[in-house]
Each structure stands twice: as C-alpha cells, then as structure tokens.
PDB file of N, CA and C in Angstrom:
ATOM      1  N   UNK A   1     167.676-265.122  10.057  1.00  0.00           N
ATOM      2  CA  UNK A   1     166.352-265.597  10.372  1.00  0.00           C
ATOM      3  C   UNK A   1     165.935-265.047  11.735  1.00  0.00           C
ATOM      4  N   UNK A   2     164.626-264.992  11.645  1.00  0.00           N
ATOM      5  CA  UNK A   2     164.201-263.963  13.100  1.00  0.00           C
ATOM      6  C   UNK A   2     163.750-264.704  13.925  1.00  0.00           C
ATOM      7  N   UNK A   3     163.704-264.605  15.503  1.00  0.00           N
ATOM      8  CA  UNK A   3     163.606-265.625  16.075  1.00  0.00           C
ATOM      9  C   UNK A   3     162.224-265.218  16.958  1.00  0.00           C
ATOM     10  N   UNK A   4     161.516-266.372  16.893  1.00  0.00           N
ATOM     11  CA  UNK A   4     159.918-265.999  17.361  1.00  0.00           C
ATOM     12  C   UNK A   4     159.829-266.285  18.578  1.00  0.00           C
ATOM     13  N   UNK A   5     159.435-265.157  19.833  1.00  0.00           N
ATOM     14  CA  UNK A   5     159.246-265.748  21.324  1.00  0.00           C
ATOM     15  C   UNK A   5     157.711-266.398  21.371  1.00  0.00           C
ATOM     16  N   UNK A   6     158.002-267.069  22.839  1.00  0.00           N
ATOM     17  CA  UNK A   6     157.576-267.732  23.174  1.00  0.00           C
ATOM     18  C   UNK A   6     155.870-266.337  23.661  1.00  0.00           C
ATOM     19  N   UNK A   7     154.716-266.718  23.628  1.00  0.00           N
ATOM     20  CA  UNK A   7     153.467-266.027  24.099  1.00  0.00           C
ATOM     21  C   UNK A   7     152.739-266.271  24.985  1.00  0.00           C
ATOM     22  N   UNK A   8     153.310-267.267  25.836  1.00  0.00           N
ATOM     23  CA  UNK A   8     153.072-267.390  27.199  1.00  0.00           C
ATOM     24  C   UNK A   8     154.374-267.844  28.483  1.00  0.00           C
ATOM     25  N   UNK A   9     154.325-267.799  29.873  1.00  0.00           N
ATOM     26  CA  UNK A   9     155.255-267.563  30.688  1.00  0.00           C
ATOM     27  C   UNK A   9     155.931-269.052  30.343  1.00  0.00           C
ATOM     28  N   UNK A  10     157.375-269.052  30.200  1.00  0.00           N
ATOM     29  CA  UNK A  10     158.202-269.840  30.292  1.00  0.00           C
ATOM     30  C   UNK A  10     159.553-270.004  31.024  1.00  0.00           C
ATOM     31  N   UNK A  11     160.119-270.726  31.551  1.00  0.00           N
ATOM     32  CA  UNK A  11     161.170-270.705  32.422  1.00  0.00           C
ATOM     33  C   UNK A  11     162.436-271.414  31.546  1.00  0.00           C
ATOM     34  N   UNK A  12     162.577-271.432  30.325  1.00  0.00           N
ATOM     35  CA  UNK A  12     163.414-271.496  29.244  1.00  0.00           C
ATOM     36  C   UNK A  12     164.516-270.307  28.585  1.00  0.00           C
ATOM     37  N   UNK A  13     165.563-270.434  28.093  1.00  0.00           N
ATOM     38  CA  UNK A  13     166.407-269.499  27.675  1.00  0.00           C
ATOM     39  C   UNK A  13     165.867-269.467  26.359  1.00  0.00           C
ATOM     40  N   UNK A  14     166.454-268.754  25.571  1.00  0.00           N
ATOM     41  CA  UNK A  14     166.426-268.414  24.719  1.00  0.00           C
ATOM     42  C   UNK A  14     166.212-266.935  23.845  1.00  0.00           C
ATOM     43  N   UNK A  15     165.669-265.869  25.067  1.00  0.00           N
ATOM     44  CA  UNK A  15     164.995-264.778  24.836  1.00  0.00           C
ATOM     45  C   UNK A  15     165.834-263.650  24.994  1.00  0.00           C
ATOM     46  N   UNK A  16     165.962-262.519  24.483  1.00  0.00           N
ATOM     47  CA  UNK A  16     166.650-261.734  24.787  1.00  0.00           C
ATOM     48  C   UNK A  16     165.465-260.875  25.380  1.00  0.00           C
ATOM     49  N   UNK A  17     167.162-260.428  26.304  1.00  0.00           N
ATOM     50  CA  UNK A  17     166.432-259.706  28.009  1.00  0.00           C
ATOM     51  C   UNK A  17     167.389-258.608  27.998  1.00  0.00           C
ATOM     52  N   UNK A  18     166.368-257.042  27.622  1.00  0.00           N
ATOM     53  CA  UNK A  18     166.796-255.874  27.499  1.00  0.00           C
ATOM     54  C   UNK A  18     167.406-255.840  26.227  1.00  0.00           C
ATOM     55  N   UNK A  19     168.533-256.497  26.052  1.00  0.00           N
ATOM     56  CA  UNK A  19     169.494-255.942  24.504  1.00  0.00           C
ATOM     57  C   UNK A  19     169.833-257.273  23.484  1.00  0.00           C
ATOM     58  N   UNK A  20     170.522-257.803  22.530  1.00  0.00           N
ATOM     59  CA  UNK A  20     170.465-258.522  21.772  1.00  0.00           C
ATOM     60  C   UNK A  20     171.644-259.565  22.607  1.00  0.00           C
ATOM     61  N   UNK A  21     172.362-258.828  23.483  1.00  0.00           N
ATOM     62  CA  UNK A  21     174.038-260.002  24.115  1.00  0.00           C
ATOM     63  C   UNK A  21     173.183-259.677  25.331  1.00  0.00           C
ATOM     64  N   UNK A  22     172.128-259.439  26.298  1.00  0.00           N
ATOM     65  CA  UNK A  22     171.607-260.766  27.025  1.00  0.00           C
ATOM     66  C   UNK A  22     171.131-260.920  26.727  1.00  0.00           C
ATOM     67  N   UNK A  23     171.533-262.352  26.207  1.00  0.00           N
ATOM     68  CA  UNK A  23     170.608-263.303  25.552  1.00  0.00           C
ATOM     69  C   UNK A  23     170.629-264.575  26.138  1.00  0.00           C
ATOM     70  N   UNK A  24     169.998-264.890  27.895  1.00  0.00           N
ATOM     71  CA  UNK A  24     170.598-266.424  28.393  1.00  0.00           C
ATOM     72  C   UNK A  24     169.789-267.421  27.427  1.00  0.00           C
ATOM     73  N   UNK A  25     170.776-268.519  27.577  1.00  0.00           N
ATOM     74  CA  UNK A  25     170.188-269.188  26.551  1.00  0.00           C
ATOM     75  C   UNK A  25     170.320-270.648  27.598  1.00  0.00           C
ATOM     76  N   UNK A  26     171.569-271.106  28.591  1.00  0.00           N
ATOM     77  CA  UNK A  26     171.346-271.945  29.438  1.00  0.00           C
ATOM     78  C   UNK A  26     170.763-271.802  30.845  1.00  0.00           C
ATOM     79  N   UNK A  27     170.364-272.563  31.596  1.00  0.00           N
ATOM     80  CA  UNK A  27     170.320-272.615  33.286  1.00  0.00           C
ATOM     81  C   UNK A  27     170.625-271.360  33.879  1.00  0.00           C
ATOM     82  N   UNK A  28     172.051-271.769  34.052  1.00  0.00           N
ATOM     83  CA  UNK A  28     173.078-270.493  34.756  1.00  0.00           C
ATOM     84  C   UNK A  28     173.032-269.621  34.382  1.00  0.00           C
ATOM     85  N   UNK A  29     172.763-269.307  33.031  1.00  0.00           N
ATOM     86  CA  UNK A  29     172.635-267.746  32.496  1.00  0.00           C
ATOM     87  C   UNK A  29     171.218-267.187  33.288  1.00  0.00           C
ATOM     88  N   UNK A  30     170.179-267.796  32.598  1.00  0.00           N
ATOM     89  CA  UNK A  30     168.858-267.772  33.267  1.00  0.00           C
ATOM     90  C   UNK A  30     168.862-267.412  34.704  1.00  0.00           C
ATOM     91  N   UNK A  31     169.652-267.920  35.724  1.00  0.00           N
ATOM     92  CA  UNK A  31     169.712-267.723  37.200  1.00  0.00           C
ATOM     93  C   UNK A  31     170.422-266.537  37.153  1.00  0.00           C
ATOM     94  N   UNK A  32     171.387-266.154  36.233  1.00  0.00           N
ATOM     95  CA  UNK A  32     172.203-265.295  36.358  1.00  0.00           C
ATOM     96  C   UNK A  32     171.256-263.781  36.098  1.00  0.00           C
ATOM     97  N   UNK A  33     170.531-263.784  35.046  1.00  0.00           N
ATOM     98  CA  UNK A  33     169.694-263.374  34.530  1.00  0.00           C
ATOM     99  C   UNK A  33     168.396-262.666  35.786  1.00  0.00           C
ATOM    100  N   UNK A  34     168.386-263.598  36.237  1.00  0.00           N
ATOM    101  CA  UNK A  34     166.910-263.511  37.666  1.00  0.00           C
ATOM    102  C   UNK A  34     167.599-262.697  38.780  1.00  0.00           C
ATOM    103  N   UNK A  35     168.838-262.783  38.891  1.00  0.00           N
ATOM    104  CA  UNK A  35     169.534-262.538  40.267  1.00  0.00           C
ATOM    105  C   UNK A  35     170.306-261.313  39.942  1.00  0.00           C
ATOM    106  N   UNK A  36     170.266-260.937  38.898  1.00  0.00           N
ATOM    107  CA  UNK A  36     170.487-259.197  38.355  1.00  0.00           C
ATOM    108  C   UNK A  36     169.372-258.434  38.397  1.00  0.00           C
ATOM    109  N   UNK A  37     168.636-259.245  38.122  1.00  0.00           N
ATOM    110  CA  UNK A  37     167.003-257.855  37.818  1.00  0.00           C
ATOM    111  C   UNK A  37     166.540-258.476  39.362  1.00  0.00           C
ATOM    112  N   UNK A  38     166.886-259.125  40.048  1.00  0.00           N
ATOM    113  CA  UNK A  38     166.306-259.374  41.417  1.00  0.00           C
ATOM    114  C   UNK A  38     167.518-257.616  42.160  1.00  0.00           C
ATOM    115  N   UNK A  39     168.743-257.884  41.570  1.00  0.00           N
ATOM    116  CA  UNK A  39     169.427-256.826  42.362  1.00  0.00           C
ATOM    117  C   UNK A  39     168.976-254.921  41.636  1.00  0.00           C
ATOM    118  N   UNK A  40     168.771-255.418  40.572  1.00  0.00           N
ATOM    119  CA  UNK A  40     167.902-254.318  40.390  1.00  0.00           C
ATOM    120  C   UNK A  40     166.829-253.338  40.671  1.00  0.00           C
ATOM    121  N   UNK A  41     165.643-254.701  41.059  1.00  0.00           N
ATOM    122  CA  UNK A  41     164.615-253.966  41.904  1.00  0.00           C
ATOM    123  C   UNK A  41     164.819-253.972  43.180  1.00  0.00           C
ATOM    124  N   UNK A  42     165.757-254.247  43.892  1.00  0.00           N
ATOM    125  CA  UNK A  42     166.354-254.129  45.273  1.00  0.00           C
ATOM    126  C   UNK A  42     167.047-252.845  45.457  1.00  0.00           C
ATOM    127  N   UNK A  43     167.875-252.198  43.954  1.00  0.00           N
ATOM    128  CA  UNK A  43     168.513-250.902  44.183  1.00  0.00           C
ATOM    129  C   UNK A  43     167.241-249.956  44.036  1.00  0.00           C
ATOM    130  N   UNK A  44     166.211-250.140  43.158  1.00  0.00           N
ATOM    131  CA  UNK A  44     164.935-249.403  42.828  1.00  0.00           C
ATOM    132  C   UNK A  44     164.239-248.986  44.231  1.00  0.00           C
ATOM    133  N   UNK A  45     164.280-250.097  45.192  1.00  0.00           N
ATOM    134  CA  UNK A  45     163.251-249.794  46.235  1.00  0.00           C
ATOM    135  C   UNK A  45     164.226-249.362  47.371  1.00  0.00           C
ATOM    136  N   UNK A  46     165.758-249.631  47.324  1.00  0.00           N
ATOM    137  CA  UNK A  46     166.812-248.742  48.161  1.00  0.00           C
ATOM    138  C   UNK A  46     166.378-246.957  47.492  1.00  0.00           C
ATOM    139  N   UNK A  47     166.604-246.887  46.358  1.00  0.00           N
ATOM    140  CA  UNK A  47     166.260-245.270  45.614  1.00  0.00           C
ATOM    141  C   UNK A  47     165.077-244.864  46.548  1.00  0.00           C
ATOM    142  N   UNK A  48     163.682-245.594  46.320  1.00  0.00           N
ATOM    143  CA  UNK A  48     162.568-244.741  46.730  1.00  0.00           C
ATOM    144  C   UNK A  48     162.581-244.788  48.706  1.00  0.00           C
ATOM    145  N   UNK A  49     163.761-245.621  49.283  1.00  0.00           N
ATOM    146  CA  UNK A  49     163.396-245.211  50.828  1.00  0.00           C
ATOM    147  C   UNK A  49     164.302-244.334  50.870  1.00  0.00           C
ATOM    148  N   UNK A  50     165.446-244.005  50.173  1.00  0.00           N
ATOM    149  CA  UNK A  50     166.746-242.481  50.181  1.00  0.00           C
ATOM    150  C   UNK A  50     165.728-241.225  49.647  1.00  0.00           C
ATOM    151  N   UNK A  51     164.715-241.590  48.709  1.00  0.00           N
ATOM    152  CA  UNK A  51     164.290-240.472  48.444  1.00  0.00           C
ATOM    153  C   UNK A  51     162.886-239.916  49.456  1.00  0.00           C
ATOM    154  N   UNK A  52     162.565-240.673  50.068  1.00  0.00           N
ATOM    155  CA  UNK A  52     161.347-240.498  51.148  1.00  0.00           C
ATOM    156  C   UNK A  52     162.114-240.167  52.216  1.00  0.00           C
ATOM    157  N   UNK A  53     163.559-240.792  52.602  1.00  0.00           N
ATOM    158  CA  UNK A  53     164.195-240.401  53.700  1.00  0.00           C
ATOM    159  C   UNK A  53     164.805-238.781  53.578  1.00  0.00           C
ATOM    160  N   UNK A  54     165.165-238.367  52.242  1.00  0.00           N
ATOM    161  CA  UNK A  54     165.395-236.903  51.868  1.00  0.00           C
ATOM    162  C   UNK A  54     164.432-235.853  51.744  1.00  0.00           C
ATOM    163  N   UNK A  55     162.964-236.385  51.690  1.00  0.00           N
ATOM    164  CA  UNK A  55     161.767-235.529  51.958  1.00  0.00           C
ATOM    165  C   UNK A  55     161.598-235.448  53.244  1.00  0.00           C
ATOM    166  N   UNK A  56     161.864-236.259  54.020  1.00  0.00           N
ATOM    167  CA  UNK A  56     161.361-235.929  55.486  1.00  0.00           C
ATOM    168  C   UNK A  56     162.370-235.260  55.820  1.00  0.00           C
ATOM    169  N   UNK A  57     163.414-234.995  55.709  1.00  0.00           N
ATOM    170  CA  UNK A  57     164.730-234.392  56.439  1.00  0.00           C
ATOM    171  C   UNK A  57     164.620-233.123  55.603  1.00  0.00           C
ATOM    172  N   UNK A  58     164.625-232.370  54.615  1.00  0.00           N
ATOM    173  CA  UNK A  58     164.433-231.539  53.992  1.00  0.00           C
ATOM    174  C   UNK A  58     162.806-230.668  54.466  1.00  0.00           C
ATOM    175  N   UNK A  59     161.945-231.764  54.786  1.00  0.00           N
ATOM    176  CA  UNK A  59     160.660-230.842  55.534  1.00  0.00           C
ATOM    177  C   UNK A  59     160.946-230.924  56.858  1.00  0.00           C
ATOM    178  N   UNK A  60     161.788-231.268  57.580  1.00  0.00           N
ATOM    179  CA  UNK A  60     162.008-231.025  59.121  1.00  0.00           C
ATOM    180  C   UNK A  60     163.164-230.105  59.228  1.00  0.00           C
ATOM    181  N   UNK A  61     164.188-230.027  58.074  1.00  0.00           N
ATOM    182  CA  UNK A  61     164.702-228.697  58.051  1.00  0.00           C
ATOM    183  C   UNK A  61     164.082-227.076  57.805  1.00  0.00           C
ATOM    184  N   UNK A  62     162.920-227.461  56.751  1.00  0.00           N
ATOM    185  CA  UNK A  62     162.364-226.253  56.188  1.00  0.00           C
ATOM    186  C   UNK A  62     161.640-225.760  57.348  1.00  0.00           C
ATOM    187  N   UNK A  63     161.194-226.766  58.254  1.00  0.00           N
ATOM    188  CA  UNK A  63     159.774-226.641  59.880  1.00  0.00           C
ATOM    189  C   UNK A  63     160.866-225.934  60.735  1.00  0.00           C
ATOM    190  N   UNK A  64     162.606-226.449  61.024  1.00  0.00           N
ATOM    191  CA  UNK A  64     162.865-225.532  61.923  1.00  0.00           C
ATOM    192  C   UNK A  64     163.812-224.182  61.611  1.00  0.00           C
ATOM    193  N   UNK A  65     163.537-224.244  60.280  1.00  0.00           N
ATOM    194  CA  UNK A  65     164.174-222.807  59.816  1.00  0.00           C
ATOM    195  C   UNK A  65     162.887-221.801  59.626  1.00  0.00           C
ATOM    196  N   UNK A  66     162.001-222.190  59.908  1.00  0.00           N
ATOM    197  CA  UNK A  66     160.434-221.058  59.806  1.00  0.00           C
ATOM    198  C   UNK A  66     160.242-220.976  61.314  1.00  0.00           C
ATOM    199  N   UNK A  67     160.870-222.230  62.211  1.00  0.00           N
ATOM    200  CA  UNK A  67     160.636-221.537  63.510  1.00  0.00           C
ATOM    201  C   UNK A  67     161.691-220.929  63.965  1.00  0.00           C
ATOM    202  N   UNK A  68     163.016-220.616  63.825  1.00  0.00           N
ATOM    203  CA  UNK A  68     164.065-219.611  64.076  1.00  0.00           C
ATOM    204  C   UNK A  68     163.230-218.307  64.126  1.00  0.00           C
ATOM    205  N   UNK A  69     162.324-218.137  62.741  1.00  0.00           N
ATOM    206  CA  UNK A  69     162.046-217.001  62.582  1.00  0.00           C
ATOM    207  C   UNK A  69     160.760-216.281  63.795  1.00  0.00           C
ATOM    208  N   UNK A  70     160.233-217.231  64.096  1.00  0.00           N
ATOM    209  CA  UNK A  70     159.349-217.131  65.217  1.00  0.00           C
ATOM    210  C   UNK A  70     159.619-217.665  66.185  1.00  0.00           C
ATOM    211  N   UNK A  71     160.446-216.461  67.451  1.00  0.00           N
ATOM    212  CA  UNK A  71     160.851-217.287  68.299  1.00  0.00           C
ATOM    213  C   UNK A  71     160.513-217.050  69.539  1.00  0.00           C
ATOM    214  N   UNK A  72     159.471-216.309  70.100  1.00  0.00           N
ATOM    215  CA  UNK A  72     158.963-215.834  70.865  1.00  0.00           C
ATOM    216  C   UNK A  72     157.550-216.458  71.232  1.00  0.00           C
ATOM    217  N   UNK A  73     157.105-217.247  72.247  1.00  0.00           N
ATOM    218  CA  UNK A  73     155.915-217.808  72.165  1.00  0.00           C
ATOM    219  C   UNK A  73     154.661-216.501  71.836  1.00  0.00           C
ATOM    220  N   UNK A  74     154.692-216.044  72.362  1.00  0.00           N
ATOM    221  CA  UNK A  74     153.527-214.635  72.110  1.00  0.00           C
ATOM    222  C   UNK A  74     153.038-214.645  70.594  1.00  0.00           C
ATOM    223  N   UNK A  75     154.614-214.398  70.059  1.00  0.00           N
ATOM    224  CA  UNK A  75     154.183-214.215  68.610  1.00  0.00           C
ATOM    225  C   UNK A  75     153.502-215.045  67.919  1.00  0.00           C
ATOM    226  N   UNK A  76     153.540-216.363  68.387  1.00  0.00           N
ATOM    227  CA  UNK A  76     153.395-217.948  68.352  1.00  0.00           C
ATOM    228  C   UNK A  76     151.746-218.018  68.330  1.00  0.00           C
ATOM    229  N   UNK A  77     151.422-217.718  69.580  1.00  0.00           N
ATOM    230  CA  UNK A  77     150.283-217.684  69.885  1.00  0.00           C
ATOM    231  C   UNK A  77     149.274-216.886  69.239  1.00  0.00           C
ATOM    232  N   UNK A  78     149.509-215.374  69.614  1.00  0.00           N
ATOM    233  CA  UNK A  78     148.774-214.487  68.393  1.00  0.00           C
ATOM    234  C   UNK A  78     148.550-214.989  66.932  1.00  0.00           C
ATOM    235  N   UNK A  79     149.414-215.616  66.465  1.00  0.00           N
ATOM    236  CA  UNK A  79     149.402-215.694  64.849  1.00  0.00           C
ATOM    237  C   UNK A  79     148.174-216.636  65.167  1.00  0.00           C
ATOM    238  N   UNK A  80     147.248-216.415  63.830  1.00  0.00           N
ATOM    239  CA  UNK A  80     145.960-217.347  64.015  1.00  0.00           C
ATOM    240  C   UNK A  80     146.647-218.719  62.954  1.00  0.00           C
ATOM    241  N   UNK A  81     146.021-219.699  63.094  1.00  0.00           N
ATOM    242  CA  UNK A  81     146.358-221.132  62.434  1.00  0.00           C
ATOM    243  C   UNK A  81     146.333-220.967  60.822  1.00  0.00           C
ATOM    244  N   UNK A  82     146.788-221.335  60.556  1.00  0.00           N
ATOM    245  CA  UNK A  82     147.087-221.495  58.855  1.00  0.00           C
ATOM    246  C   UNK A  82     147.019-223.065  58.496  1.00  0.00           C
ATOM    247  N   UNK A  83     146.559-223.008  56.846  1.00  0.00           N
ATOM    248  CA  UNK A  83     146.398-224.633  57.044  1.00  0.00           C
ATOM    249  C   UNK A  83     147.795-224.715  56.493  1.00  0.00           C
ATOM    250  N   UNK A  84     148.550-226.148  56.326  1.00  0.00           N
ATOM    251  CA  UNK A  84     149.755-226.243  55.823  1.00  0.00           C
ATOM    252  C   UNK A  84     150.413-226.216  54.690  1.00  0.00           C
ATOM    253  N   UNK A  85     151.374-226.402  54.146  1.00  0.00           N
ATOM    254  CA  UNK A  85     151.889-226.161  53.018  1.00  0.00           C
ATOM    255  C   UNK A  85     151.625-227.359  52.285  1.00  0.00           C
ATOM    256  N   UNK A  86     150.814-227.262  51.204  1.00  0.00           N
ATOM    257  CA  UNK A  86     151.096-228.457  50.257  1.00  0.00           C
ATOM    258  C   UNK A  86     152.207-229.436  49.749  1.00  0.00           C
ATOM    259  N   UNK A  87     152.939-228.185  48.756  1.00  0.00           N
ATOM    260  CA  UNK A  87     154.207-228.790  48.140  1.00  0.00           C
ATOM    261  C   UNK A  87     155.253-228.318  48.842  1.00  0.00           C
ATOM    262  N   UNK A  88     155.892-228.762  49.174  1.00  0.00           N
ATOM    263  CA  UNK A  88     157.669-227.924  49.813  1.00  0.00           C
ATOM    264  C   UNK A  88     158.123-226.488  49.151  1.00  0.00           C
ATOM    265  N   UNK A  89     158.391-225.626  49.237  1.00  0.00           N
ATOM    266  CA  UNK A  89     159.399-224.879  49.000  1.00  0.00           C
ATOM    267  C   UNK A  89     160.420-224.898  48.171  1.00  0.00           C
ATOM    268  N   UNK A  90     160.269-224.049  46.919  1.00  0.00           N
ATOM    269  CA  UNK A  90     161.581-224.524  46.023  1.00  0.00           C
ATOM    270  C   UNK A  90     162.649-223.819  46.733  1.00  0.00           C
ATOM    271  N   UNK A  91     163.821-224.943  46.403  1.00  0.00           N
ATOM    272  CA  UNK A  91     165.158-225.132  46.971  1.00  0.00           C
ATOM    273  C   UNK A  91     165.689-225.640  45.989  1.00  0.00           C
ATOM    274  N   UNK A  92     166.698-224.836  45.080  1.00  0.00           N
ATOM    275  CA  UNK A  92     167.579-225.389  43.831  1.00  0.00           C
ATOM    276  C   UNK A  92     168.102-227.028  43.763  1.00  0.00           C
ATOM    277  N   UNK A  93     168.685-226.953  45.455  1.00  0.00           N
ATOM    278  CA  UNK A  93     169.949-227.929  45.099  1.00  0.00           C
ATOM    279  C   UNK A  93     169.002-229.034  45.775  1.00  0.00           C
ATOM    280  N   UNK A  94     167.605-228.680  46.424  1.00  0.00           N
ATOM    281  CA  UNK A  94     167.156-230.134  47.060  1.00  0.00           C
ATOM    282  C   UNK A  94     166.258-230.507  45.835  1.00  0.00           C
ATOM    283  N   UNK A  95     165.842-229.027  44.808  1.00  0.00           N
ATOM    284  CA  UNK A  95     165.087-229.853  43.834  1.00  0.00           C
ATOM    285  C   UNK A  95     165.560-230.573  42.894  1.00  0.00           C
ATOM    286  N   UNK A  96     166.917-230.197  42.531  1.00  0.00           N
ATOM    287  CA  UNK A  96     167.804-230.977  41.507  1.00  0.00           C
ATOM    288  C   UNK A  96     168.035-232.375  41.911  1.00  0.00           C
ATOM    289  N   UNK A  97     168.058-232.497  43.118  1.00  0.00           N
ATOM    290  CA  UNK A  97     168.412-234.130  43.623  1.00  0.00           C
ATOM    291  C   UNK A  97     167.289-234.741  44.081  1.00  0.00           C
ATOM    292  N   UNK A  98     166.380-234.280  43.741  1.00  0.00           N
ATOM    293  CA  UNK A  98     164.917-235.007  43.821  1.00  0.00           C
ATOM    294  C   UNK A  98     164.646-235.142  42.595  1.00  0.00           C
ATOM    295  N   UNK A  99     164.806-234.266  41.998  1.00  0.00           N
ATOM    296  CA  UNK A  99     164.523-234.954  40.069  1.00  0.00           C
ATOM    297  C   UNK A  99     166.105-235.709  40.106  1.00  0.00           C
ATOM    298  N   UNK A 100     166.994-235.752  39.980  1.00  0.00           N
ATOM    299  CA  UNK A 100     167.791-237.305  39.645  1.00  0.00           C
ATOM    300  C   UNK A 100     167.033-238.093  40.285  1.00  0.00           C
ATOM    301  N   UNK A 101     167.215-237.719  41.140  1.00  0.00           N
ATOM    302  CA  UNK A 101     166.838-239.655  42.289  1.00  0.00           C
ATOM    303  C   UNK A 101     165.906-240.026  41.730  1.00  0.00           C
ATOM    304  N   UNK A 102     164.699-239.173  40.985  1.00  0.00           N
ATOM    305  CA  UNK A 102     162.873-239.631  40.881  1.00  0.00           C
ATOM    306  C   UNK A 102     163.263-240.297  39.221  1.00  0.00           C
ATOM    307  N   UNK A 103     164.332-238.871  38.370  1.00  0.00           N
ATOM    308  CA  UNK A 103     164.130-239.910  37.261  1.00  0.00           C
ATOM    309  C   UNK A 103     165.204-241.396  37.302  1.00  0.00           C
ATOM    310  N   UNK A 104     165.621-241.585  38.071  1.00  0.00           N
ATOM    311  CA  UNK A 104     166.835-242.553  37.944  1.00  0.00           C
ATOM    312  C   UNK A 104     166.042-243.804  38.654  1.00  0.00           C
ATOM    313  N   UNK A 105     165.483-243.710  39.740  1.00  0.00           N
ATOM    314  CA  UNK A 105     164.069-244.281  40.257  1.00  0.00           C
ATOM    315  C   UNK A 105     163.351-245.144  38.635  1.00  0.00           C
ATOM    316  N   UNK A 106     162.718-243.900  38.216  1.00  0.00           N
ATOM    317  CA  UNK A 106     161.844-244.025  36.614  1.00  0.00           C
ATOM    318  C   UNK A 106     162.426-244.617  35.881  1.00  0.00           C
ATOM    319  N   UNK A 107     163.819-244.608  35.644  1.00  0.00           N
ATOM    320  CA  UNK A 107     164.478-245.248  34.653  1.00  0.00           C
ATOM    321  C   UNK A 107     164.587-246.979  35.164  1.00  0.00           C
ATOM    322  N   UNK A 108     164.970-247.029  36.334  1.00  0.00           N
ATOM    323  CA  UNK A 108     165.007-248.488  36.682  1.00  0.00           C
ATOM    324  C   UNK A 108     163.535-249.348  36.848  1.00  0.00           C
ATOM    325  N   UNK A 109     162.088-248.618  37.161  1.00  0.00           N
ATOM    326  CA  UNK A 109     161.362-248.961  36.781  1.00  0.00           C
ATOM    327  C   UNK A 109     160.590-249.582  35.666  1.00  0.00           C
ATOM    328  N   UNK A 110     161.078-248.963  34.642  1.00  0.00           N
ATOM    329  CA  UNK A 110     160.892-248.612  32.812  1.00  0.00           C
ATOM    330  C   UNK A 110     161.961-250.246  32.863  1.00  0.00           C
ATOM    331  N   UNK A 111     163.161-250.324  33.287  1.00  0.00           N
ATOM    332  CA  UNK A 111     164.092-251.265  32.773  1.00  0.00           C
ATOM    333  C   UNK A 111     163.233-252.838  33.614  1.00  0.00           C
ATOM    334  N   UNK A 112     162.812-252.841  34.824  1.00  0.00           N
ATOM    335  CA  UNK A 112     161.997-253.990  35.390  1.00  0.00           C
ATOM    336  C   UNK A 112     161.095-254.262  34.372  1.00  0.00           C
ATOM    337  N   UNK A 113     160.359-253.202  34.109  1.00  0.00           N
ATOM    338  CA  UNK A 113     158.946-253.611  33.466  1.00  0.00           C
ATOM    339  C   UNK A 113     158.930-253.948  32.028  1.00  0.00           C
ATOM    340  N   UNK A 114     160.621-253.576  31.734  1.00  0.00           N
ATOM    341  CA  UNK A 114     160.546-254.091  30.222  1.00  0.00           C
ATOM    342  C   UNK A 114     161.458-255.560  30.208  1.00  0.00           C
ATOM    343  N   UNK A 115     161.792-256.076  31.569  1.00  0.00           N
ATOM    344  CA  UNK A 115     162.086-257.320  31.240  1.00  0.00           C
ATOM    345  C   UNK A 115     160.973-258.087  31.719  1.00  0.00           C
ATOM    346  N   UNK A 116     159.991-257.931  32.281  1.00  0.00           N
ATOM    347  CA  UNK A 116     158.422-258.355  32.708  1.00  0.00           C
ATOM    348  C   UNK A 116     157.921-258.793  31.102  1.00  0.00           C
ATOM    349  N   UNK A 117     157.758-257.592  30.510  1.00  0.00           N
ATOM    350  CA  UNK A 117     157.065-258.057  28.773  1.00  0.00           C
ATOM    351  C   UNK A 117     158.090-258.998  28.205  1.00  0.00           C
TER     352      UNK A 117
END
C-alpha cells in the first residue's frame, strides 16, 4: 500500500527524506534528520567560500605572473591601459578543480532542495 504525504508543512515523521531507509518516523530520528541536512548545507556554504577563496588566489597568481613579464616601469608606463580580463585564463589543473568543487557544490544543492519538496 502506498503511502500518501502530507501537502502542507509538518513537523511529523513519517516521510521519506531523499531515499526509502530515511525514513524518520520518531522525534529523534526527525532531529537526527534536521541536524544532517543542517551539516549539509554548512559543508555546501564551506564548498562555495574554498571555491571563491581559490578564485582569488589563482587571479592574484595569474596578476603576478603577467607582471614578472613586465618588469621595468617604462615599459609599464608606455603600454596604454587595457580594459581587464573578463574570464580567467584557461589553466588545466585550476579548471578541473573548479568544475569538481562547482559540480559537487551543485550536487549538494540539488540534495538540500530535494529535501525542501
């Protein structure tokens, strides 16, 4: 027999959350339940400050490896202004670990928002 949820917010067990075995059905499960997807979106928003902290360090590396190359104020000066770079510079191994982190980010997002519905 199939079991019919509830269609508005309730603070009751009974529901399965993500897969068919979590399924809290008492109190403690329920708390248990809140205080996993509470540590969840806590690792989600640790992901997106490692991955903002790896864009800034990766564009303050790329800023002083373009000034090695210009190292002479003269040259500095002469060059007329350019506006800046949009997107970063592809870099194999910084783009590969910016797509994990972004989809692994995505994936824990997708998993919050499907214990939200």
């Amino acid at each position: 027999m199939a079991t019919i949820m509830k269609t508005y917010l309730h603070f009751t067990g009974g529901d399965n959350l993500l897969f068919q075995s979590w399924h809290p059905s008492s109190s403690g499960a329920l708390a248990g339940a809140c205080i996993g997807l509470a540590l969840v979106a806590l690792v989600e928003r640790w992901l997106f400050a490692t991955r903002a902290g790896l864009e800034s360090y990766w564009r303050h590396k790329t800023l002083a490896s373009e000034e090695k190359y210009c190292d002479n104020e003269t040259a500095r000066a002469s060059s007329r202004p350019r506006k800046g770079r949009t997107a970063p510079p592809f870099t194999a191994t910084h783009d590969i670990l910016r797509g994990v982190v972004h989809a692994v980010q995505a994936l824990l997002g997708y998993i919050l928002m499907l214990a939200v519905m």
